[in-house]
Protein backbone atom coordinates (compact mmCIF):
# COMPACT_ATOMS: atom_id res chain seq x y z
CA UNK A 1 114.69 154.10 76.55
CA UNK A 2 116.64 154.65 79.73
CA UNK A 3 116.91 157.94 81.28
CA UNK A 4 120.11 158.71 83.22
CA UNK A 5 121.11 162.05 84.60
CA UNK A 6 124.64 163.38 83.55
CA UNK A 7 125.28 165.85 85.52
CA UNK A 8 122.49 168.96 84.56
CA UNK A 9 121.92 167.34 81.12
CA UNK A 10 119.27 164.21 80.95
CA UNK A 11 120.07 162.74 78.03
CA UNK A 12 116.31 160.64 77.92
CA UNK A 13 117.31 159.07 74.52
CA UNK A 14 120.34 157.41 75.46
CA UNK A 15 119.89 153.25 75.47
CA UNK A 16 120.60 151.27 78.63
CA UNK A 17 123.63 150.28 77.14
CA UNK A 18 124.95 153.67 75.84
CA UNK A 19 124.16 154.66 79.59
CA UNK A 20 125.51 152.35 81.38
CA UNK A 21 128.58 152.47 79.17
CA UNK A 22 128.63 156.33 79.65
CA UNK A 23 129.38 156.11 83.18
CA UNK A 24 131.63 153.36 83.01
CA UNK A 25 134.14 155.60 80.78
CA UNK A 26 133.43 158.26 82.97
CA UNK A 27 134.44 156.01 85.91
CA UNK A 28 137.14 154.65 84.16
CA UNK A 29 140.88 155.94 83.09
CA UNK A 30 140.68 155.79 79.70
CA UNK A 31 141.45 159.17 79.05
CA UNK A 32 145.50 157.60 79.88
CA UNK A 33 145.10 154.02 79.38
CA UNK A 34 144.32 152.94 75.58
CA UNK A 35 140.65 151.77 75.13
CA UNK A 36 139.91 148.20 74.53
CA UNK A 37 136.36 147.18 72.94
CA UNK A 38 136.72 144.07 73.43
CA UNK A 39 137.46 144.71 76.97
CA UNK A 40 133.90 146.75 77.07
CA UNK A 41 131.92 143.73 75.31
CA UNK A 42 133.12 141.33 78.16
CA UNK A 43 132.41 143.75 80.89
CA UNK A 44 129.41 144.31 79.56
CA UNK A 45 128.60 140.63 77.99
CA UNK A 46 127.92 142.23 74.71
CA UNK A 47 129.38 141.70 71.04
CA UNK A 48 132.18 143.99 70.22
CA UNK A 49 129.64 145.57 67.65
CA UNK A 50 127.36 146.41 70.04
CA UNK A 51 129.84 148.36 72.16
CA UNK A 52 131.14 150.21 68.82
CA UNK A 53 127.40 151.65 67.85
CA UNK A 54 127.00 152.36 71.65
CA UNK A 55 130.55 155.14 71.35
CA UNK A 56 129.49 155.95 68.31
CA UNK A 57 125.53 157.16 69.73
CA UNK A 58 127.17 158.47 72.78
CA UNK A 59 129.16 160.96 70.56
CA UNK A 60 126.15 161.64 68.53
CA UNK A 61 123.94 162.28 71.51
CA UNK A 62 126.19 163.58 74.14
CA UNK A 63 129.04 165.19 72.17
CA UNK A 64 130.00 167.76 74.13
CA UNK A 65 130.47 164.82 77.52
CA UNK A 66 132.64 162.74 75.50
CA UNK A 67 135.95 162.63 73.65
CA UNK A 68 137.13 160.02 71.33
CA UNK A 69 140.98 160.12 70.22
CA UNK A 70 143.99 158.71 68.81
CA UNK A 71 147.08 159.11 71.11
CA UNK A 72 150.45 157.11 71.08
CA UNK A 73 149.17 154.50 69.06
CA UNK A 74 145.87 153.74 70.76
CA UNK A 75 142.22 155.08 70.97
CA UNK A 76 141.65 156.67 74.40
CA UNK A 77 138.14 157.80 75.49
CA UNK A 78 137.17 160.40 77.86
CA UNK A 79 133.98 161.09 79.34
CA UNK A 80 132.72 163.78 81.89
């Protein structure tokens, strides 16, 4: 497992990839510009299913540091 700290929580069950991930939505703008997967897999040289189980265990492990929704048409993601 990788341990990363977000902020006061450590979130020690968190992959590499779901933490590196988490910080690069954080980083990112996402929150206004739609969210692109595939976008994510290349950054990240990783299959576009991999990046969809890593969202889906950040919201399961850190819910209350991310935000997943539908806005204008496309899937924004926000992160803090």
């Amino acid at each position: 497992m990788y341990d990363i700290r977000l902020g006061i929580l450590m979130a020690e069950d968190l992959s590499e990839l779901e933490a590196r991930l988490f910080e690069w939505i954080r980083q990112s703008d996402f929150e206004t510009v739609p969210w692109s997967t595939a976008s994510a897999a290349k950054a990240f040289k990783v299959k576009k299913d991999e990046i969809y189980e890593a969202v889906a265990g950040l919201t399961r492990k850190v819910p209350d540091r991310i935000q997943v929704f539908y806005k204008s048409g496309a899937v924004h993601i926000a992160a803090e």
